[in-house]
C-alpha atoms as a PDB file:
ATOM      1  CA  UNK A   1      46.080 -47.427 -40.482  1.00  0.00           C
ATOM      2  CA  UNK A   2      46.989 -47.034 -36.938  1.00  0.00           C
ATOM      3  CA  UNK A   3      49.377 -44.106 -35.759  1.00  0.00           C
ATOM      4  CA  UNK A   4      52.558 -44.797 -33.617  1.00  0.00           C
ATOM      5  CA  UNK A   5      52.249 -43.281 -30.184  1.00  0.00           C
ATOM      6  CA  UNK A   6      55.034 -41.127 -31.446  1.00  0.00           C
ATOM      7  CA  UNK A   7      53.080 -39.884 -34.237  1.00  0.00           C
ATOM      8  CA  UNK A   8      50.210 -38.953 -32.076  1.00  0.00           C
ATOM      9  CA  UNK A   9      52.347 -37.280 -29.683  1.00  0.00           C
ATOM     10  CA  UNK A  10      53.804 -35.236 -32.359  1.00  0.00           C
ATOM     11  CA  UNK A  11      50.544 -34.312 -33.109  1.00  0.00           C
ATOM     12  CA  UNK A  12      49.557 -33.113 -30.363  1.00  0.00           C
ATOM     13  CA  UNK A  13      52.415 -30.833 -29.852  1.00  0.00           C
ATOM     14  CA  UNK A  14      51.820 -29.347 -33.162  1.00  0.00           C
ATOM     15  CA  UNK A  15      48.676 -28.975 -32.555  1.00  0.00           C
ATOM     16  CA  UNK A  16      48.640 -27.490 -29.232  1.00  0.00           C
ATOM     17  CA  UNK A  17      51.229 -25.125 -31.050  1.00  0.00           C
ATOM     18  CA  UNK A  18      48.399 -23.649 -33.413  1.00  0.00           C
ATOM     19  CA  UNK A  19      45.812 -23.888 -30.281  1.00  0.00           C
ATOM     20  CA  UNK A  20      48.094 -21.544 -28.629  1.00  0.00           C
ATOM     21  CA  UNK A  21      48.172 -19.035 -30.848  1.00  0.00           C
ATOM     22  CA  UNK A  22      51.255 -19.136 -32.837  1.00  0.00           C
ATOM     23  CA  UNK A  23      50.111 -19.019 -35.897  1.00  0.00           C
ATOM     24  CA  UNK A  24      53.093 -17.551 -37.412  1.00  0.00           C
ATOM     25  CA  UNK A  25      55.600 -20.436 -37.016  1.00  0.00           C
ATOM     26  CA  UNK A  26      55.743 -22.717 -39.585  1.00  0.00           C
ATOM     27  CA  UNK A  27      55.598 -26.802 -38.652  1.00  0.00           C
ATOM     28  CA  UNK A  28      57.364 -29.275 -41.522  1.00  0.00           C
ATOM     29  CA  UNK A  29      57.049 -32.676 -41.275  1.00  0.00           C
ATOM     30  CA  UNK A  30      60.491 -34.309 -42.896  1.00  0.00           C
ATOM     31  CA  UNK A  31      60.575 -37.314 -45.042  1.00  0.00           C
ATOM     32  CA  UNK A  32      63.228 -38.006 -47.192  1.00  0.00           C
ATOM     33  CA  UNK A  33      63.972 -41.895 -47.989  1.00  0.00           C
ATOM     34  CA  UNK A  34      66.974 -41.161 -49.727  1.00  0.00           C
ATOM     35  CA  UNK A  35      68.503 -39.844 -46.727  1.00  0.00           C
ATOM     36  CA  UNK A  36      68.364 -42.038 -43.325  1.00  0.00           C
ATOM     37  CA  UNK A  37      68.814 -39.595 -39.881  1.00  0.00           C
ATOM     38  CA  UNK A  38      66.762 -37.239 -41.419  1.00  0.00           C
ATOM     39  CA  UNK A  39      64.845 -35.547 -38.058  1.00  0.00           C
ATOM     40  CA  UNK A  40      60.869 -35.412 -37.659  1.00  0.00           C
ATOM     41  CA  UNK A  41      60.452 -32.043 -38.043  1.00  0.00           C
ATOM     42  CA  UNK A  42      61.462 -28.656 -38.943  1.00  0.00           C
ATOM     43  CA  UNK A  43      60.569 -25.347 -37.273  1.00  0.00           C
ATOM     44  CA  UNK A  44      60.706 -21.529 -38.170  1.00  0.00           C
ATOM     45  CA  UNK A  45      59.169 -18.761 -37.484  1.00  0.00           C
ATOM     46  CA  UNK A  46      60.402 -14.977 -37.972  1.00  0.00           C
ATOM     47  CA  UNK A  47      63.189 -15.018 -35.298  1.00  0.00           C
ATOM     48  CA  UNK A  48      64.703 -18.957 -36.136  1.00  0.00           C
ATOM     49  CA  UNK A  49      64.637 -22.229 -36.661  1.00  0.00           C
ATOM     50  CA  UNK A  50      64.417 -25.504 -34.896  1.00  0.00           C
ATOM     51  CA  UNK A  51      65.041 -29.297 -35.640  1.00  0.00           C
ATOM     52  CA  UNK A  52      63.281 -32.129 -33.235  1.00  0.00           C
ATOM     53  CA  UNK A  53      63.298 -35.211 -33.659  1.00  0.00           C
ATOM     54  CA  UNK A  54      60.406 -36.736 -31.323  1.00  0.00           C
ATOM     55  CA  UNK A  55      60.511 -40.294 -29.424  1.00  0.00           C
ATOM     56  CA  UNK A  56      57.952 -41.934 -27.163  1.00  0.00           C
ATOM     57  CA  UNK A  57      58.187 -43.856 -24.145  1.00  0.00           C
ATOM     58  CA  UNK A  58      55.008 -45.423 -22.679  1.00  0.00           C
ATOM     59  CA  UNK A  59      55.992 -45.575 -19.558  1.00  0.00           C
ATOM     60  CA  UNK A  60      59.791 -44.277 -17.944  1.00  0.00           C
ATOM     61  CA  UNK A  61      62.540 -46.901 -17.458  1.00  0.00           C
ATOM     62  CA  UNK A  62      64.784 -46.066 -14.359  1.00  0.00           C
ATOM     63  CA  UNK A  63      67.649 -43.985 -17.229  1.00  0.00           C
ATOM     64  CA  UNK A  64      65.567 -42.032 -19.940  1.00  0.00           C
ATOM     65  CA  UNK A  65      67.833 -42.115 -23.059  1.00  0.00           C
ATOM     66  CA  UNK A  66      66.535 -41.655 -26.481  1.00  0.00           C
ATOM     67  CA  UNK A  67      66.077 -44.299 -28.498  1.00  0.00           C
ATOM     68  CA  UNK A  68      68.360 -42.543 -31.748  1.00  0.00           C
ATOM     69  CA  UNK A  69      69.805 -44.607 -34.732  1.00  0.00           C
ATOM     70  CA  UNK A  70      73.213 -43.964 -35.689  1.00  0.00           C
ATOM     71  CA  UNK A  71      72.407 -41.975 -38.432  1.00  0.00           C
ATOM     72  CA  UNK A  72      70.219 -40.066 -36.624  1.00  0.00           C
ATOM     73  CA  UNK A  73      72.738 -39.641 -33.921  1.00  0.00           C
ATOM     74  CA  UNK A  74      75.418 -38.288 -36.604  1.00  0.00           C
ATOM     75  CA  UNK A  75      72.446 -36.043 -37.736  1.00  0.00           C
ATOM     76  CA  UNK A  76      71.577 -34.371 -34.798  1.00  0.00           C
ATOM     77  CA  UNK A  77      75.358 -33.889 -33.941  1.00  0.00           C
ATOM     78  CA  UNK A  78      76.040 -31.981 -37.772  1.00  0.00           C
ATOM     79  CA  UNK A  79      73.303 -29.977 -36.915  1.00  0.00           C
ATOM     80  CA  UNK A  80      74.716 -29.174 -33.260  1.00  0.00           C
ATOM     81  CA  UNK A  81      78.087 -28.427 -34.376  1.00  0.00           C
ATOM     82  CA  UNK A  82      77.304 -26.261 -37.210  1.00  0.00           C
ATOM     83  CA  UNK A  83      75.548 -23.700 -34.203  1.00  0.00           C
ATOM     84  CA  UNK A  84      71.912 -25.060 -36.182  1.00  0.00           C
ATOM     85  CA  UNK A  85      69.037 -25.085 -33.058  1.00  0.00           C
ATOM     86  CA  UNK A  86      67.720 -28.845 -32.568  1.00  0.00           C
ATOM     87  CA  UNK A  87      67.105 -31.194 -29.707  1.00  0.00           C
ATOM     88  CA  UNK A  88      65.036 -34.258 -29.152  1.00  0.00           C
ATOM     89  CA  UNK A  89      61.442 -34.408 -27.482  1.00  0.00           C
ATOM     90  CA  UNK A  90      60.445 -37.583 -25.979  1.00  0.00           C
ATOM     91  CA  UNK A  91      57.057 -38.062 -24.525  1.00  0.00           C
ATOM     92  CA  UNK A  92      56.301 -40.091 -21.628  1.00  0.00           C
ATOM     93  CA  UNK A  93      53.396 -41.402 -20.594  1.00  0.00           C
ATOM     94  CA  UNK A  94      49.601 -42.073 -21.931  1.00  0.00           C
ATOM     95  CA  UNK A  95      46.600 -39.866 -22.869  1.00  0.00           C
ATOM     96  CA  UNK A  96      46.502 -36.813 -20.762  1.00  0.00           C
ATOM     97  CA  UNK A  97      49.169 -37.600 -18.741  1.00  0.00           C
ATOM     98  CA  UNK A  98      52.001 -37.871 -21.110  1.00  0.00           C
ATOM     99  CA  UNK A  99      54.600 -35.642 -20.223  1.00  0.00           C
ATOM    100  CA  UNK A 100      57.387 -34.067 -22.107  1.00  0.00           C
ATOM    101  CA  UNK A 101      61.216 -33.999 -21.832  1.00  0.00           C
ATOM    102  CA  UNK A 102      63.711 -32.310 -23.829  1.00  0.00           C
ATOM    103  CA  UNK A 103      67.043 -33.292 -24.366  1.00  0.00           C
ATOM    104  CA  UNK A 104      69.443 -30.145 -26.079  1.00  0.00           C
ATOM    105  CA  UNK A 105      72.313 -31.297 -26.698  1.00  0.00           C
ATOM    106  CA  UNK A 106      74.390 -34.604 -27.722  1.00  0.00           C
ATOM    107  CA  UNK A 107      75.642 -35.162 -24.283  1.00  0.00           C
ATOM    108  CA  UNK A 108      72.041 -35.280 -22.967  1.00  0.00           C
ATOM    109  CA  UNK A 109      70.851 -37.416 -26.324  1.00  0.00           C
ATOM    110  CA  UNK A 110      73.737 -40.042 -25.090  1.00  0.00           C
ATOM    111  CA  UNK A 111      73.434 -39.695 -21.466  1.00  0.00           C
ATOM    112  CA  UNK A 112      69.772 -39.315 -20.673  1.00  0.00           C
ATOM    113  CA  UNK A 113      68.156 -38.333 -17.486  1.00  0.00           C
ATOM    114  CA  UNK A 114      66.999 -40.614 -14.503  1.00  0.00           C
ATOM    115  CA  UNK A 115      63.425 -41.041 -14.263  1.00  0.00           C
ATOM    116  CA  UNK A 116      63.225 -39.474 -10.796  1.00  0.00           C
ATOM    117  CA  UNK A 117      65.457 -36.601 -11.574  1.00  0.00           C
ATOM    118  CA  UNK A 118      64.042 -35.503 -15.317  1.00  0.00           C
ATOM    119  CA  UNK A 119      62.830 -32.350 -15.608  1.00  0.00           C
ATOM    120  CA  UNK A 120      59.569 -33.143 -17.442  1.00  0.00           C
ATOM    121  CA  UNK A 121      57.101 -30.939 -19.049  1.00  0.00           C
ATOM    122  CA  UNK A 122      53.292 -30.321 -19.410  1.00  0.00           C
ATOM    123  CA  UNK A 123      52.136 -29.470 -23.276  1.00  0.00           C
ATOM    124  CA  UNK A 124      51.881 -26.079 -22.315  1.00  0.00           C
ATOM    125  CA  UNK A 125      55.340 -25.777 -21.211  1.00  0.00           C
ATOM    126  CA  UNK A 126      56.934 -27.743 -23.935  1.00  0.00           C
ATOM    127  CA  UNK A 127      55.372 -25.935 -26.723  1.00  0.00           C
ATOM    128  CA  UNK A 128      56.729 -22.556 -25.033  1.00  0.00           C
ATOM    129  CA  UNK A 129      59.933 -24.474 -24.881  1.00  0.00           C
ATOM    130  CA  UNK A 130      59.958 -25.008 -28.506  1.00  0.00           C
ATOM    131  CA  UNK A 131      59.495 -21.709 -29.244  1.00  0.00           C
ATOM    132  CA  UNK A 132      61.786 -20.449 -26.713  1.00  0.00           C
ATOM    133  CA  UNK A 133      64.364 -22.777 -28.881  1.00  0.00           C
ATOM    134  CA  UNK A 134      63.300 -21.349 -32.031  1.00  0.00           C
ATOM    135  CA  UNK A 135      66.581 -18.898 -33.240  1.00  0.00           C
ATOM    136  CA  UNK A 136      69.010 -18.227 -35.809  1.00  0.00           C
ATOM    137  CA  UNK A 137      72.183 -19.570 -36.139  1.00  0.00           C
ATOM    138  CA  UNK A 138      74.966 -17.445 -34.628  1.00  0.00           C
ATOM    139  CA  UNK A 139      77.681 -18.968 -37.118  1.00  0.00           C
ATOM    140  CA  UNK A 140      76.332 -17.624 -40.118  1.00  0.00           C
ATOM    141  CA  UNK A 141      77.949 -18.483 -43.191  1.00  0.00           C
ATOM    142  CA  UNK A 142      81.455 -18.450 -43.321  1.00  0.00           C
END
């Protein structure tokens, strides 16, 4: 069976995660059908956490906006409110020269970026990104 580009773009990230070197952060793949909104995946290592949900784009319309359901949407926005570390990572672009762009926060998820403006990433730099993203929750439990 044939992988969504999404899929493969996932996997590349995580990949180019453990070709970098971190070793110690761990990479969860979610799946829970009982739950719809559910992000991709889930990261930790020693100092935090992380939540991404990952999107593709072949090739950039003129406004970059992820492509979220509701429920993901609503997801994504628990998780923000509650202080929890997430964003969404949408790769652009084919092969080689697929590029990354991060969107933190719900205002970005709705708003989006225009193509000529978005700050976009190499692999390199959006695996350091993730792990620059990767921290606890100031909140705590209350």
């Amino acid at each position: 069976m044939t992988q969504k580009p999404e899929t493969r773009y996932a996997k590349r990230v995580n990949d180019k995660i453990k070709d970098m070197g971190y070793g110690g952060i761990t990479v969860e793949k979610t799946n829970n059908p009982y739950r719809g909104g559910i992000w991709d995946f889930y990261y930790e290592r020693e100092t935090g956490l992380l939540w991404v949900e990952y999107k593709f784009i072949p090739k950039a319309p003129p406004k970059i906006i992820p492509n979220l359901s509701e429920l993901q949407k609503a997801w994504g926005q628990a998780r923000f409110d509650n202080d929890i570390p997430c964003g969404v990572l949408v790769g652009i672009g084919t092969g080689r020269a697929t590029r990354g762009l991060w969107f933190d926060n719900p205002g970005e998820w709705l708003t989006g970026y225009k193509r000529d403006e978005a700050p976009y990433m190499t692999m390199e730099e959006t695996v350091e990104l993730l792990r620059s993203k990767m921290r606890r929750s100031h909140r705590g439990w209350e």
